[in-house]
Protein backbone atom coordinates (compact mmCIF):
# COMPACT_ATOMS: atom_id res chain seq x y z
CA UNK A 1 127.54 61.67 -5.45
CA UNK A 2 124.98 63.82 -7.43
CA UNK A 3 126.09 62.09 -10.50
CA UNK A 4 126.61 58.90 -9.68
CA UNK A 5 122.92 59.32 -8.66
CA UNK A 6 121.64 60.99 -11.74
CA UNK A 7 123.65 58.02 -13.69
CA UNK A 8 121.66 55.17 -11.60
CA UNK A 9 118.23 56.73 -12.76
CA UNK A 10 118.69 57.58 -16.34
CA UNK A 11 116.41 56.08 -18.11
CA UNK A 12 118.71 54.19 -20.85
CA UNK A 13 120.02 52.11 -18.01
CA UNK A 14 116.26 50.94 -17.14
CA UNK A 15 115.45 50.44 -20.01
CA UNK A 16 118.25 47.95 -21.78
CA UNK A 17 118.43 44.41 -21.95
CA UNK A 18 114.31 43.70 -21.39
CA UNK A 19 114.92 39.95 -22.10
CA UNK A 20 117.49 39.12 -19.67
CA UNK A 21 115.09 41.08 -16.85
CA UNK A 22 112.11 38.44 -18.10
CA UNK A 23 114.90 35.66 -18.18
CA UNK A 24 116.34 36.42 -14.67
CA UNK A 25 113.01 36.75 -13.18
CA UNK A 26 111.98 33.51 -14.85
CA UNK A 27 114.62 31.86 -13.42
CA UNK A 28 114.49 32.75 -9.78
CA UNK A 29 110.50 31.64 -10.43
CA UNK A 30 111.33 28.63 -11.61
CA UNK A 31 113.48 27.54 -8.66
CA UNK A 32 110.74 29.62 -6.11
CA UNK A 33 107.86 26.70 -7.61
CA UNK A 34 109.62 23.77 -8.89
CA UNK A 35 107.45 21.93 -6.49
CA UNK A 36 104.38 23.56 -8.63
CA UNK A 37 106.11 22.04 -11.91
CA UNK A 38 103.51 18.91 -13.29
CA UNK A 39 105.31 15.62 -13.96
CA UNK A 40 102.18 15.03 -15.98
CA UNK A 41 104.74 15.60 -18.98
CA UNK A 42 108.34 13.09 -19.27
CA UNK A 43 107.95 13.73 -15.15
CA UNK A 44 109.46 17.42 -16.27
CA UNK A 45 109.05 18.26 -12.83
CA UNK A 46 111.22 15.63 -11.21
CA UNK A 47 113.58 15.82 -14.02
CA UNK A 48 114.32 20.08 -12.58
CA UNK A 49 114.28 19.13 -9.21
CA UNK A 50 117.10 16.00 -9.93
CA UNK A 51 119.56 18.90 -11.32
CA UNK A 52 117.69 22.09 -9.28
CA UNK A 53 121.00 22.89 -7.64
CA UNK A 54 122.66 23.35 -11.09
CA UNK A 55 120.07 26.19 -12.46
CA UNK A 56 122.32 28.69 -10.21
CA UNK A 57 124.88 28.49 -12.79
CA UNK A 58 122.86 30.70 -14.84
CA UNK A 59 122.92 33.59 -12.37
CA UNK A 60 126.48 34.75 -13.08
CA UNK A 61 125.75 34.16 -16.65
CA UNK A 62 122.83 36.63 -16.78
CA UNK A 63 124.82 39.04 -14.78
CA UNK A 64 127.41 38.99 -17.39
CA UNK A 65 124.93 40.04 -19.98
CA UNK A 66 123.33 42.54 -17.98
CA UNK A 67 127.13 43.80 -17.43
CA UNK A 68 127.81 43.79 -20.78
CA UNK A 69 124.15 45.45 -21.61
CA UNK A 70 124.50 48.19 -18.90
CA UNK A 71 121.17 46.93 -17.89
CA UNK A 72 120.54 48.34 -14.10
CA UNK A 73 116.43 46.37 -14.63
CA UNK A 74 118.50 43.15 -15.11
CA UNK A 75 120.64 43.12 -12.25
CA UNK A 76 118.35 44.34 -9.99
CA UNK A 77 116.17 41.32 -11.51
CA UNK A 78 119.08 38.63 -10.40
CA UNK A 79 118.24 39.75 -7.10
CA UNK A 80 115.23 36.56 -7.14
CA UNK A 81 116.92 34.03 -8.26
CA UNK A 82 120.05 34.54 -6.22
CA UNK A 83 118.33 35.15 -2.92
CA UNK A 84 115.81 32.10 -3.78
CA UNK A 85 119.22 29.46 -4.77
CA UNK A 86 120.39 30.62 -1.66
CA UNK A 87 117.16 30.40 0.27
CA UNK A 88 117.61 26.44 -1.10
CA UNK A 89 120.96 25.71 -1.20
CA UNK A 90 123.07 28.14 0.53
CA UNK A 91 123.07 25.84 4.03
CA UNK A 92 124.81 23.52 2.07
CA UNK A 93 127.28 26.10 1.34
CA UNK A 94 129.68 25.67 4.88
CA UNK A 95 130.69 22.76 6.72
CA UNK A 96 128.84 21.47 9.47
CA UNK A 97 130.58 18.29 10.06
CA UNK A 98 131.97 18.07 13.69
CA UNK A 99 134.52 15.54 15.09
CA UNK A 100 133.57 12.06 16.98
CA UNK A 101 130.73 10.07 16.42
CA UNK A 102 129.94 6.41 18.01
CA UNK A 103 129.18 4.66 14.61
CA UNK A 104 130.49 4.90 11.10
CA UNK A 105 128.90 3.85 8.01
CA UNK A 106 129.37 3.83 4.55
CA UNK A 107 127.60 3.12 1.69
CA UNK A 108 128.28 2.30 -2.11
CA UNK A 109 126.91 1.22 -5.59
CA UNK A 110 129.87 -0.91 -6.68
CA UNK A 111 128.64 -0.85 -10.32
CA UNK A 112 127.94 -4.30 -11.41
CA UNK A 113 130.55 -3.98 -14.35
CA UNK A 114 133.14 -3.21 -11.86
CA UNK A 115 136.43 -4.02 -13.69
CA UNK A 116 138.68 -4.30 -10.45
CA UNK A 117 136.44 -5.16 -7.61
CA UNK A 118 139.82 -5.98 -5.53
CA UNK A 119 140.79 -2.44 -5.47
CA UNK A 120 136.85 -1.59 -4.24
CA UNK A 121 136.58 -3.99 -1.60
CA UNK A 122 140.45 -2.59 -0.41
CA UNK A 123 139.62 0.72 -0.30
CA UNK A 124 136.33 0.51 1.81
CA UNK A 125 137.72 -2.24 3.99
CA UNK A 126 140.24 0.91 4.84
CA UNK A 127 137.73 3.61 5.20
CA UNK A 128 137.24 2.48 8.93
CA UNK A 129 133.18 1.79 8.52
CA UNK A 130 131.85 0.03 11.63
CA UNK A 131 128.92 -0.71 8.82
CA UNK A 132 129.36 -1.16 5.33
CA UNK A 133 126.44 -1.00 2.77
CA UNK A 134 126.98 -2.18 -1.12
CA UNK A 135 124.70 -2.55 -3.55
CA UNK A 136 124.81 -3.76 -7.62
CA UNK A 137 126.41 -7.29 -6.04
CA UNK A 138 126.96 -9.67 -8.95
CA UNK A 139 127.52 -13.65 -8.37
CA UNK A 140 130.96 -12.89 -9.86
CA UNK A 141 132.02 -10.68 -7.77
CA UNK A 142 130.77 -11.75 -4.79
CA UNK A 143 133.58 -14.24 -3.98
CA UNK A 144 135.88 -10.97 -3.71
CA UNK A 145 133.50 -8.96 -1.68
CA UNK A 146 133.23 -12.11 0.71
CA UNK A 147 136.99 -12.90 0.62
CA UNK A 148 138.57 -9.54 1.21
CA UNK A 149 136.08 -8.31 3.37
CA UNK A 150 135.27 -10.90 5.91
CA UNK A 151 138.52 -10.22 8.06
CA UNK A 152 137.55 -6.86 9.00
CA UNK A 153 133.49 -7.53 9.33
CA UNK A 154 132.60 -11.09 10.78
CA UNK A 155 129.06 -10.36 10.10
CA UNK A 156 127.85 -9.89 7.21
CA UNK A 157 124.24 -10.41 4.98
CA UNK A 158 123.55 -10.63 1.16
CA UNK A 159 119.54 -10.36 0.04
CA UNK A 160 120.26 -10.95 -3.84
CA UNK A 161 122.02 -7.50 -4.91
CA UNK A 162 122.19 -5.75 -1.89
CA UNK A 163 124.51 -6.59 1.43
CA UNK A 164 125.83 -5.53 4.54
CA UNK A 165 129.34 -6.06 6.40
CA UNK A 166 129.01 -5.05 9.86
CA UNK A 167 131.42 -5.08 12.56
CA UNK A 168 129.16 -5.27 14.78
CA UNK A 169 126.34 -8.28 15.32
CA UNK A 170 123.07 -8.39 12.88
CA UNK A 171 119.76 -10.15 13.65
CA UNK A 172 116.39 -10.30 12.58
CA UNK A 173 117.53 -9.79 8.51
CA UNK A 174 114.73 -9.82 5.91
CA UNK A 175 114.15 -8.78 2.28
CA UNK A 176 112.20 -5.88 1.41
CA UNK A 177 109.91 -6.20 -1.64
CA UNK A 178 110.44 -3.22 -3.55
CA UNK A 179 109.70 -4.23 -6.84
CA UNK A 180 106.10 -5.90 -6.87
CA UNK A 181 104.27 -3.07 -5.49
CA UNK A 182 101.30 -1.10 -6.25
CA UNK A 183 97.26 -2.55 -6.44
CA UNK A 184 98.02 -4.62 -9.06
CA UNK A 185 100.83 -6.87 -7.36
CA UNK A 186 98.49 -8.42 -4.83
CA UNK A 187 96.41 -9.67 -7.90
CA UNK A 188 99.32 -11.76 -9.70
CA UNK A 189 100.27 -15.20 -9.44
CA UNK A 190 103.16 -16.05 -7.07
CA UNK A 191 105.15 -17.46 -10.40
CA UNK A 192 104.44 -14.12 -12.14
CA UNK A 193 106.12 -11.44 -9.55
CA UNK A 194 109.55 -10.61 -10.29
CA UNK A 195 112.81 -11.92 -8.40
CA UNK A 196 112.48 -9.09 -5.39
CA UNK A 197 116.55 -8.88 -4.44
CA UNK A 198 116.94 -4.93 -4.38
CA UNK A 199 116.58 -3.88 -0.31
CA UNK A 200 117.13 -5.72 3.47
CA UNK A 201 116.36 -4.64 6.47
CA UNK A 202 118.46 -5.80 9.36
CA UNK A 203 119.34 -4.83 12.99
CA UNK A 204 122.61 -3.97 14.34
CA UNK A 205 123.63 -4.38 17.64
CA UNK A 206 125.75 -1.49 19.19
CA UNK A 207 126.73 -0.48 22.19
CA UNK A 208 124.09 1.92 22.87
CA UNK A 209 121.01 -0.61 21.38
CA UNK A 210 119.56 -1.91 18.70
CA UNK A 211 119.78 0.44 15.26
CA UNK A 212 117.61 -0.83 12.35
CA UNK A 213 119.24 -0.63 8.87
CA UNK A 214 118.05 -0.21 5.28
CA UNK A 215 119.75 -1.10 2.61
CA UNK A 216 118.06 -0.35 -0.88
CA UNK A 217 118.92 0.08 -4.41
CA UNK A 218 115.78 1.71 -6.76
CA UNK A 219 115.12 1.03 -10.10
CA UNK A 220 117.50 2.80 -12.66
CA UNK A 221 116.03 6.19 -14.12
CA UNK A 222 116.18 6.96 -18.10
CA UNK A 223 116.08 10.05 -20.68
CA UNK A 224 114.67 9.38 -23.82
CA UNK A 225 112.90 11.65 -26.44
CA UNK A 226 109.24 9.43 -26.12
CA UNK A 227 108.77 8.60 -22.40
CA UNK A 228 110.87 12.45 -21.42
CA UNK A 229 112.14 11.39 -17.38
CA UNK A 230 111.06 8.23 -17.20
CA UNK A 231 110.81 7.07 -13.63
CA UNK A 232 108.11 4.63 -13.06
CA UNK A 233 110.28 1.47 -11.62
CA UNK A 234 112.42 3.91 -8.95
CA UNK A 235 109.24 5.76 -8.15
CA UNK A 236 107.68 2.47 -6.83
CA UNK A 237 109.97 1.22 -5.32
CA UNK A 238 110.42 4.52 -3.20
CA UNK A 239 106.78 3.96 -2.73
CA UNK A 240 107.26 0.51 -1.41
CA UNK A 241 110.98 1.65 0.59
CA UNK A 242 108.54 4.35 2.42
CA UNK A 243 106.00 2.19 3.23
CA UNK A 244 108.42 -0.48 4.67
CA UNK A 245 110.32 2.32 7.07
CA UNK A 246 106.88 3.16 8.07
CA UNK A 247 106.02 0.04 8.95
CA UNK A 248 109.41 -0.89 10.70
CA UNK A 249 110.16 -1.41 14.02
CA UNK A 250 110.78 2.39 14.53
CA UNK A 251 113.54 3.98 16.72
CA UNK A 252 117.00 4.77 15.79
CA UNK A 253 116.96 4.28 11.60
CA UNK A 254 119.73 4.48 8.75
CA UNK A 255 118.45 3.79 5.61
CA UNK A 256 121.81 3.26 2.89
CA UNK A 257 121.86 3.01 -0.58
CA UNK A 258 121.65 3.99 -4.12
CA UNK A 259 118.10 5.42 -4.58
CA UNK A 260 118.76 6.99 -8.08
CA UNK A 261 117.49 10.28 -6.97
CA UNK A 262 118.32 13.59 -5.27
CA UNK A 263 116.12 13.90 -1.82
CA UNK A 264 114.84 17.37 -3.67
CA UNK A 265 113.03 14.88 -5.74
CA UNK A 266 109.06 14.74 -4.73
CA UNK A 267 109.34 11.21 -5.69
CA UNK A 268 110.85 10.78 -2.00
CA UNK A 269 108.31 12.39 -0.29
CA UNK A 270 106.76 9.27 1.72
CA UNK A 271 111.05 9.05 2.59
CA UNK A 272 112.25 11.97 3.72
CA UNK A 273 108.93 12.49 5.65
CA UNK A 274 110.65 9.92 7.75
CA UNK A 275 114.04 10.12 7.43
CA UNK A 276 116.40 13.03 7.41
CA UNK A 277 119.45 13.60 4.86
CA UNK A 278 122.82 13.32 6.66
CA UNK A 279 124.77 14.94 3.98
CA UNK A 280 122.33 17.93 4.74
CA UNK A 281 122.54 17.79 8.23
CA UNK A 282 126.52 17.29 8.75
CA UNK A 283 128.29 17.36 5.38
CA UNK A 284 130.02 20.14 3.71
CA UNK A 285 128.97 20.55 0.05
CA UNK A 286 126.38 19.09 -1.83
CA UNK A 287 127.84 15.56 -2.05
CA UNK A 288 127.18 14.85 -5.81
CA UNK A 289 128.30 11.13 -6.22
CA UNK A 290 127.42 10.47 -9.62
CA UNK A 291 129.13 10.15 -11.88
CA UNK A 292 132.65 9.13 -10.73
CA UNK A 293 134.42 11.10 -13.60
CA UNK A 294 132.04 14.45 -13.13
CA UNK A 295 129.61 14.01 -10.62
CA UNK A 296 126.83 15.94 -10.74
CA UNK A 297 123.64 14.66 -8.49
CA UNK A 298 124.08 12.79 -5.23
CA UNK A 299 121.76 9.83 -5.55
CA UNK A 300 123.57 7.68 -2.75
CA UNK A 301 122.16 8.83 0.30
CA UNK A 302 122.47 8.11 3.83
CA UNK A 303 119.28 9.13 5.63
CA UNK A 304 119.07 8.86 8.99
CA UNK A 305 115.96 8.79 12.10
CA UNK A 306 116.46 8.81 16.14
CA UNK A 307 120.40 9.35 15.67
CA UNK A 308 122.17 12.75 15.14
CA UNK A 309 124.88 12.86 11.94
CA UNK A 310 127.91 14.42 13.33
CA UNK A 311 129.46 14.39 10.24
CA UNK A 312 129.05 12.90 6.08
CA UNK A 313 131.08 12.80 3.57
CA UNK A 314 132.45 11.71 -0.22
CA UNK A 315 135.39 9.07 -0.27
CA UNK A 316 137.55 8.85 -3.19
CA UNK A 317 136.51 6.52 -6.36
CA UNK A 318 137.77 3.93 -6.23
CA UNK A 319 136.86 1.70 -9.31
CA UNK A 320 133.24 2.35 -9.15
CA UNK A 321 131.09 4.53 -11.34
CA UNK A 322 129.51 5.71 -8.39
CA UNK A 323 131.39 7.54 -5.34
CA UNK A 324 131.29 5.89 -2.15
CA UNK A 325 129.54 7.91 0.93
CA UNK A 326 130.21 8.02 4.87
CA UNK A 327 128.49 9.26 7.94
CA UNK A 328 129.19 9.24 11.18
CA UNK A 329 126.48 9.09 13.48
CA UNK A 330 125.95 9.33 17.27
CA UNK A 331 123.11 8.96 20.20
């Protein structure tokens, strides 16, 4: 004991590896206040929070050098960062789902260059959703998501991209203009505004009342050397989507959808004010849904107000570039 005591506090062991101490403590600060990040710069800010989850991979890589170093200041230094990725992400960790539910939804980007939109309409007609969500409709497709889909939902409503297949009756269906928003779209000519076919609203009649539905698809979001995260199209529109749901009739919500954006994403702040993640609440994992082939951010949510997630989850691709998601939901 004495000299596995004297060994902890030689000094050599303090004092190796001074750069992976800085690093690790860097890195558990940099997770502690990404919220304190600008987006002043490319949006830098959103940009960390969009992969945040993903810095924790550099934990066990530190610790490997601090191994390797005998470093005792470096480990002891990993003890931020993995407490605060934890602290963020470690409820995520288990799975919360639990069994039932009175309503099932699912939701899906079914990428507009979908080469076998057959096998995407099959697939979710068999996942068993009471309510269906797609977004990224094209007019060529659309005779195949009508065709194969109307059997198993009678009701159904398109708003330009964006539709919903319900099993259950819809009413009072409207577009949401998410696209001219912000001061200046009051001031331009009717001719001038662009085609607004990105997000409905709709109610669904269940057993237990009415629920009021969302269906939304935000602008795309880019990473180029000039503009760094560029943003500015989704960010309004989650400006407009937030505004909308605040403005809604209230009550039992479920917003679906491909918002292009994690919810740790300030950009969503005027959202999940609102609405709560169901993946976060019920699911087991983080969800990541993009892309198909590696996913590696979940930016088709399922958000939810007034009804309690029981359980979410990832279905299987299924000819998409994006993976569909389910929740199921009760009163």
């Amino acid at each position: 004991m004495r000299r596995a005591v004297r060994a902890a506090f030689r000094p050599g062991l303090w004092r190796r590896g001074p750069v992976l101490t800085v690093l690790a403590l860097l890195l558990g600060l940099l997770m502690l206040g990404h919220a304190k990040i600008p987006n002043r710069i490319g949006n830098l800010g959103s940009l960390v929070e969009t992969f945040l989850p993903w810095f924790g991979l550099f934990i066990p890589v530190l610790l490997a050098g601090a191994v390797w170093r005998r470093s005792a200041s470096a480990v002891v230094a990993l003890l931020l960062p993995v407490l605060v990725w934890l602290s963020l992400f470690g409820g995520l960790l288990g799975d919360k789902a639990h069994r039932g539910g009175d309503l099932t939804v699912v939701s899906q980007n079914v990428d507009a260059d979908n080469p076998d939109p057959a096998r995407t309409t099959r697939d979710l007609a068999a996942s068993g959703a009471d309510v269906l969500a797609l977004v990224e409709l094209t007019p060529q497709a659309m005779g195949t998501y009508e065709k194969d889909l109307a059997k198993a939902y009678p009701y159904r409503t398109v708003q330009g991209t964006v539709g919903l297949w319900s099993k259950l009756p819809l009413s009072d269906t409207r577009p949401i203009d998410i696209v001219n928003y912000g001061p200046l779209a009051d001031t331009e000519p009717a001719a001038e505004k662009i085609a607004s076919n990105r997000a409905l609203r709709t109610t669904v009649a269940t057993e237990h009342g009415p629920l009021t539905v969302y269906v939304a698809h935000l602008g795309s979001v880019r990473v180029n050397p000039r503009a760094g995260f560029w943003t500015a199209s989704r960010n309004k529109g989650g400006q407009a989507l937030g505004r909308a749901v605040a403005a809604g009739p209230g009550g039992r919500t479920v917003l679906l959808g491909d918002l292009n954006g994690t919810m740790d994403d300030r950009a969503f702040s005027g959202i999940t004010a609102q609405l709560h993640s169901a993946q976060e609440v019920a699911g087991d994992g983080f969800g990541f849904t993009w892309p198909t082939k590696f996913p590696v951010a979940r930016i088709d949510q399922i958000l939810v107000r007034g009804v309690r997630p029981e359980s979410s989850w990832v279905l299987p691709a299924n000819g998409s570039d994006h993976l569909p998601v389910a929740a199921g939901i009760k009163w």
